[in-house]
Protein backbone atom coordinates (compact mmCIF):
# COMPACT_ATOMS: atom_id res chain seq x y z
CA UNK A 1 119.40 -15.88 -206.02
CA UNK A 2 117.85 -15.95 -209.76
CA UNK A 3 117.41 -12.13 -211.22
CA UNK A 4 114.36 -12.07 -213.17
CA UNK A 5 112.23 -9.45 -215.07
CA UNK A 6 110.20 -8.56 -212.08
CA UNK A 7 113.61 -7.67 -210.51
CA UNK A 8 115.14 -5.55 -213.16
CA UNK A 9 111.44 -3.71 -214.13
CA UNK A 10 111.56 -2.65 -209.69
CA UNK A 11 115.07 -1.45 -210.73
CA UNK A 12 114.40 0.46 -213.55
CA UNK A 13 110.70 1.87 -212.15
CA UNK A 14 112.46 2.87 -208.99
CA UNK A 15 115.61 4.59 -211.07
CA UNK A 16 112.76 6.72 -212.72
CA UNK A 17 111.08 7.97 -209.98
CA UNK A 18 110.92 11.52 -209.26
CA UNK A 19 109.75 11.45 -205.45
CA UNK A 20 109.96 9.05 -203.00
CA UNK A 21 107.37 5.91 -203.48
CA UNK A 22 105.30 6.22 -199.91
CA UNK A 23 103.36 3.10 -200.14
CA UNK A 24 102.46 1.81 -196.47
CA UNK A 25 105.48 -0.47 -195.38
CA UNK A 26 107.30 1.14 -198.01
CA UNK A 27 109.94 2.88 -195.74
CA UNK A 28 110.57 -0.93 -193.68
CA UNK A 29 114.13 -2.54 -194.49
CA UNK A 30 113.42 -5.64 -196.43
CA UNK A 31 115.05 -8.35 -198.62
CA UNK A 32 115.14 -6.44 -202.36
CA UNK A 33 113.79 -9.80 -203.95
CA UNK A 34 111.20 -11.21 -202.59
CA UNK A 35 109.87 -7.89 -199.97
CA UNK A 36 109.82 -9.70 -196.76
CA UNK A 37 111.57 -8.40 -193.51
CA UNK A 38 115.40 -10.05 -193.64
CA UNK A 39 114.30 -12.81 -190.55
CA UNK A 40 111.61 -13.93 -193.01
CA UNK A 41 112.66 -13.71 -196.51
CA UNK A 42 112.16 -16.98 -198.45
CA UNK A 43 114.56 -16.49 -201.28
CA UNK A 44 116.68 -19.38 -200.24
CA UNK A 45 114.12 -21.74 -201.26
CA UNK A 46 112.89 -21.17 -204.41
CA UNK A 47 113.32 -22.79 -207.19
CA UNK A 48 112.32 -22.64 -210.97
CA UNK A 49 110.22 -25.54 -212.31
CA UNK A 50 109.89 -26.80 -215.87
CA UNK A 51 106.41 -25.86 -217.70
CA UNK A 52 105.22 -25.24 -221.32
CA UNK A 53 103.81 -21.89 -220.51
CA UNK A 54 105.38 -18.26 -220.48
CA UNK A 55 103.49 -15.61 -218.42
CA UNK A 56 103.43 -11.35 -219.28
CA UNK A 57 102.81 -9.23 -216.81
CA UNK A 58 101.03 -5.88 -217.88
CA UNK A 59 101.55 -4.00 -214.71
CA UNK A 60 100.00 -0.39 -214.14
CA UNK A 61 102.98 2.22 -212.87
CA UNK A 62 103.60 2.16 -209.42
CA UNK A 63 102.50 -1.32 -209.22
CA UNK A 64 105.56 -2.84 -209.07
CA UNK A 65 107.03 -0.94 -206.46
CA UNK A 66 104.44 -2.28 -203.95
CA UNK A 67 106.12 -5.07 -201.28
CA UNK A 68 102.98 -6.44 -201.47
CA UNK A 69 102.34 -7.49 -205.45
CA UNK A 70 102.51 -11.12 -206.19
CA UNK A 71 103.32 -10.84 -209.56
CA UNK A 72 107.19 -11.69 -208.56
CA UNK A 73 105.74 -14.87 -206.98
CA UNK A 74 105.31 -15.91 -210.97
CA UNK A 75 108.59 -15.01 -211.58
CA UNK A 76 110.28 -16.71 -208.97
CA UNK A 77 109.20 -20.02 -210.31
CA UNK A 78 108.53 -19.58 -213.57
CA UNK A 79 111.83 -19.00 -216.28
CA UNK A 80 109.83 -17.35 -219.10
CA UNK A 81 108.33 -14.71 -217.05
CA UNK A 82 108.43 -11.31 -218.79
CA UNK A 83 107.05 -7.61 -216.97
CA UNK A 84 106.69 -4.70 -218.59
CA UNK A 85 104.72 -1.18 -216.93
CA UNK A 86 101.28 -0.41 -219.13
CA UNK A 87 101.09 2.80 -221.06
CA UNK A 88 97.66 3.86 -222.57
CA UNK A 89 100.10 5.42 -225.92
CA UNK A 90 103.15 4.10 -225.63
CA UNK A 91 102.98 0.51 -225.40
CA UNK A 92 106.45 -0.84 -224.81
CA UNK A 93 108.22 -2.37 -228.52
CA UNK A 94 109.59 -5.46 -227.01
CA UNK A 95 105.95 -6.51 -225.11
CA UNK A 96 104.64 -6.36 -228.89
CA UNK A 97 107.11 -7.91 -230.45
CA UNK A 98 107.02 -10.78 -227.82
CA UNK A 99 102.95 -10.89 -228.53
CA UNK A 100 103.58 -11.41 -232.24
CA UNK A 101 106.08 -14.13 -231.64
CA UNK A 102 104.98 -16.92 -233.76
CA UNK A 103 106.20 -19.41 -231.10
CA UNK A 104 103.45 -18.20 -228.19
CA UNK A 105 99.69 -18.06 -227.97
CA UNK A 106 98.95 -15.23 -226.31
CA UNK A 107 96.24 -15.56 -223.78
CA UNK A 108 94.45 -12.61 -221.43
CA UNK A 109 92.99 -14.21 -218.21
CA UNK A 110 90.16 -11.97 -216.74
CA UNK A 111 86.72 -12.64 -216.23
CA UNK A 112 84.40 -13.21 -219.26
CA UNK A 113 81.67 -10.33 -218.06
CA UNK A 114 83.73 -8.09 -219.31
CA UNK A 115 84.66 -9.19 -222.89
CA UNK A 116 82.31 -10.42 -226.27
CA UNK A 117 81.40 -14.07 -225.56
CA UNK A 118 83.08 -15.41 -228.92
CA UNK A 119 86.57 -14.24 -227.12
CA UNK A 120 86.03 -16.64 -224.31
CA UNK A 121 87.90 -20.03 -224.26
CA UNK A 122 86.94 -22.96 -222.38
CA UNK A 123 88.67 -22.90 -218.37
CA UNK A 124 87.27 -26.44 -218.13
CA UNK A 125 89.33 -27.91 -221.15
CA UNK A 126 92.42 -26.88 -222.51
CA UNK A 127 91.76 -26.02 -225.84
CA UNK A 128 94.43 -22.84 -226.26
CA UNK A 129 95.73 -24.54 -229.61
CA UNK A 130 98.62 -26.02 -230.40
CA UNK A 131 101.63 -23.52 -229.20
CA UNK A 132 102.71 -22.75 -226.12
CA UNK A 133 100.49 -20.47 -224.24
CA UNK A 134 101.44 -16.82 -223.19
CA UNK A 135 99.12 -15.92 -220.52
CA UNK A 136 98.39 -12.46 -220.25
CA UNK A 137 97.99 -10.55 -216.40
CA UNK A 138 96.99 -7.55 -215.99
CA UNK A 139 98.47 -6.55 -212.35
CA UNK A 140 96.91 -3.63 -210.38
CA UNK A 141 94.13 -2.73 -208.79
CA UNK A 142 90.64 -4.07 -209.80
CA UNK A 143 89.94 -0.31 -211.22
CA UNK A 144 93.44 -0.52 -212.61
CA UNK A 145 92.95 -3.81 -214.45
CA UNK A 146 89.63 -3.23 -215.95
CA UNK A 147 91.17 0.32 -217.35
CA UNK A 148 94.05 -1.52 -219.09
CA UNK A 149 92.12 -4.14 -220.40
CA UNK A 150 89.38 -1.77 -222.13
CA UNK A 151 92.39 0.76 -223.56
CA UNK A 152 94.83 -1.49 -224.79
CA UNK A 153 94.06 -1.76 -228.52
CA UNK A 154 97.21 -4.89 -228.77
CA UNK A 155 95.22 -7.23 -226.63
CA UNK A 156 91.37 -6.36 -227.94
CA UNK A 157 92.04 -9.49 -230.56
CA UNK A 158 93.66 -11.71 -228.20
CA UNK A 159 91.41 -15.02 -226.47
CA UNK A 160 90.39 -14.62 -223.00
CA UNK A 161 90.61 -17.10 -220.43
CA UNK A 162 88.41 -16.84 -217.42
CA UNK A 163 88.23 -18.50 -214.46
CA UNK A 164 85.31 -18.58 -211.75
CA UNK A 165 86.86 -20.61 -208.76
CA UNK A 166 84.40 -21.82 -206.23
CA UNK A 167 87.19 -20.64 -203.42
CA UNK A 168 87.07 -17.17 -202.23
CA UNK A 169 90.67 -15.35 -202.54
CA UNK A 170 92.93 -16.55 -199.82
CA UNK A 171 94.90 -13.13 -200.20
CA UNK A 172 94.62 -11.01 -196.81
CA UNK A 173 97.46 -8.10 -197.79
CA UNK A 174 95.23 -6.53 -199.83
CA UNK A 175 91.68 -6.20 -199.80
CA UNK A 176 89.70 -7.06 -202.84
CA UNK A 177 86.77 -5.47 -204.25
CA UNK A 178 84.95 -8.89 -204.72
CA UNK A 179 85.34 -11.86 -202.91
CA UNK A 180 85.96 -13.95 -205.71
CA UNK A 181 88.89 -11.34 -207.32
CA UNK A 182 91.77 -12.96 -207.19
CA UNK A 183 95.70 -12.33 -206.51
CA UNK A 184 97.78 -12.43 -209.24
CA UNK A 185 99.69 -15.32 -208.14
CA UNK A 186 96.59 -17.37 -206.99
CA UNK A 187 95.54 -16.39 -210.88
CA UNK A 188 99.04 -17.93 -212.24
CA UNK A 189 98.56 -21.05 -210.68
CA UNK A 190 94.90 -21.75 -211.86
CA UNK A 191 96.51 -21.24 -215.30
CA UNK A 192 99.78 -23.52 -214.89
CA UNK A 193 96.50 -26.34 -213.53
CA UNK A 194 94.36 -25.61 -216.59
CA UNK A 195 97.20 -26.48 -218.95
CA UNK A 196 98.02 -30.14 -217.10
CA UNK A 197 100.59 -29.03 -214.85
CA UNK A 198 99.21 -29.63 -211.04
CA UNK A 199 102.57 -30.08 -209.61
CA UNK A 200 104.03 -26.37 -210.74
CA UNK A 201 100.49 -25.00 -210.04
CA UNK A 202 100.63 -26.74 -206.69
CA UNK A 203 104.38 -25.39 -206.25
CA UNK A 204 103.28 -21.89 -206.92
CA UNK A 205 100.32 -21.95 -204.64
CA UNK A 206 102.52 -22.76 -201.73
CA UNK A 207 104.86 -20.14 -202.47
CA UNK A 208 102.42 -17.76 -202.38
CA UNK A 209 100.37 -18.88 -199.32
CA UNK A 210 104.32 -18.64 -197.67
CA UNK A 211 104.46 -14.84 -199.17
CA UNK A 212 101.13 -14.36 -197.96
CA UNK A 213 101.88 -15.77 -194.25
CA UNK A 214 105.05 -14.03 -193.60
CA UNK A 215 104.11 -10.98 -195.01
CA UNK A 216 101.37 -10.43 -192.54
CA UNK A 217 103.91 -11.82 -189.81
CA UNK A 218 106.42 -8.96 -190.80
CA UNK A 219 103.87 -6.56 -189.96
CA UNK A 220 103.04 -7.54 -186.84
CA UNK A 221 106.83 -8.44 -186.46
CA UNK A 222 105.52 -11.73 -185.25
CA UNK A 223 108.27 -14.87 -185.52
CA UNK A 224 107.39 -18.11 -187.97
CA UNK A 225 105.00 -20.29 -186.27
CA UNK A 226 105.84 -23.69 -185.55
CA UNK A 227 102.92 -25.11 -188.11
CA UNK A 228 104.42 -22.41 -190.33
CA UNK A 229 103.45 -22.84 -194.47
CA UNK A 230 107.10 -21.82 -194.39
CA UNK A 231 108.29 -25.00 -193.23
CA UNK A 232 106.82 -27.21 -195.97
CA UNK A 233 108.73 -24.84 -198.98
CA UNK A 234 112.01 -25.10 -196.72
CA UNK A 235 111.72 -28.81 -197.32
């Protein structure tokens, strides 16, 4: 099993908390990588693909510590993946540093309503330039989201990428406020798609819709059905 940055930031969030985190499910024994129960965790059969893009996830504090975030989904497939918890003051030295790197284009994805319309690229060609994109999530709540991206002064400069998909959100864990509000996984794979890679997008997509499935499961402690999405990643 690959340790990545979505890993080592639940590490070091968890070392720094000073009461226990009481999130529902929180207090279940499950696999410390991917947050499934043991008899469903799908860490076995992930694997890493190649891809021209990095991803950054801005997550807001507790965040992370949710079983239930798909932002590790990214991680799990993705090799340049980087996390790092949002502070309003204290923005983190190495998230700037890795947004000035002359090697990336950094890219926010959220929807265009909320930014100036000359900040908007394109989500029906991909016209990022000619680096590698960094693309930019803000993980949290909807409330939480639309706070970070309005008080973080580092990304007010940055292009936005928005994407209107004609799907509904297939993600049942959690609730969104608007139908068309997306996980942050299901986000990460309409990016890897807009930037000519169908197969990785494709690959995250059914990693996620196998998170999504089993994660339910494990809370009705249901076993894998035989028509299982789990099936198709295990081969």
């Amino acid at each position: 099993m690959r340790t990545h940055a979505l890993h080592k930031l639940y590490e070091q969030r968890l070392s720094e908390s000073t009461r226990p985190f009481l999130a529902r499910g929180g207090r279940i024994s499950r696999c410390i990588h991917c947050m499934l129960l043991p008899y469903l965790c799908i860490c076995p059969f992930k694997r890493t693909v190649q891809t021209n893009s990095a991803f950054l996830l801005l997550m807001y504090d507790d965040e992370i510590l949710k079983p239930s975030n798909t932002g590790r989904l990214i991680a799990d497939i993705i090799p340049d993946t980087h996390a790092f918890i949002w502070s309003r003051t204290q923005p983190n030295e190495r998230m700037l540093a890795l947004l000035r790197d002359p090697q990336w284009q950094p890219v926010i994805i959220f929807p265009a309503e909320y930014c100036q319309a000359e900040r908007v690229i394109s989500s029906q060609h991909s016209d990022i330039g000619d680096k590698k994109p960094l693309f930019i999530l803000l993980d949290g709540s909807w409330a939480q989201a639309k706070k970070m991206f309005r008080k973080s002064p580092y990304l007010d400069n940055l292009p936005v990428l928005s994407f209107s998909p004609e799907n509904i959100s297939r993600y049942l864990v959690r609730k969104a406020v608007k139908d068309n509000q997306l996980a942050t996984a299901e986000v990460a794979a309409l990016a890897l798609d807009y930037i000519g890679e169908p197969q990785n997008s494709a690959q995250l997509a059914l990693l996620f819709d196998v998170f999504k499935e089993n994660y339910l499961l494990g809370k009705e402690r249901k076993q894998l059905p035989e028509d299982a999405s789990y099936y198709k990643l295990k081969s």
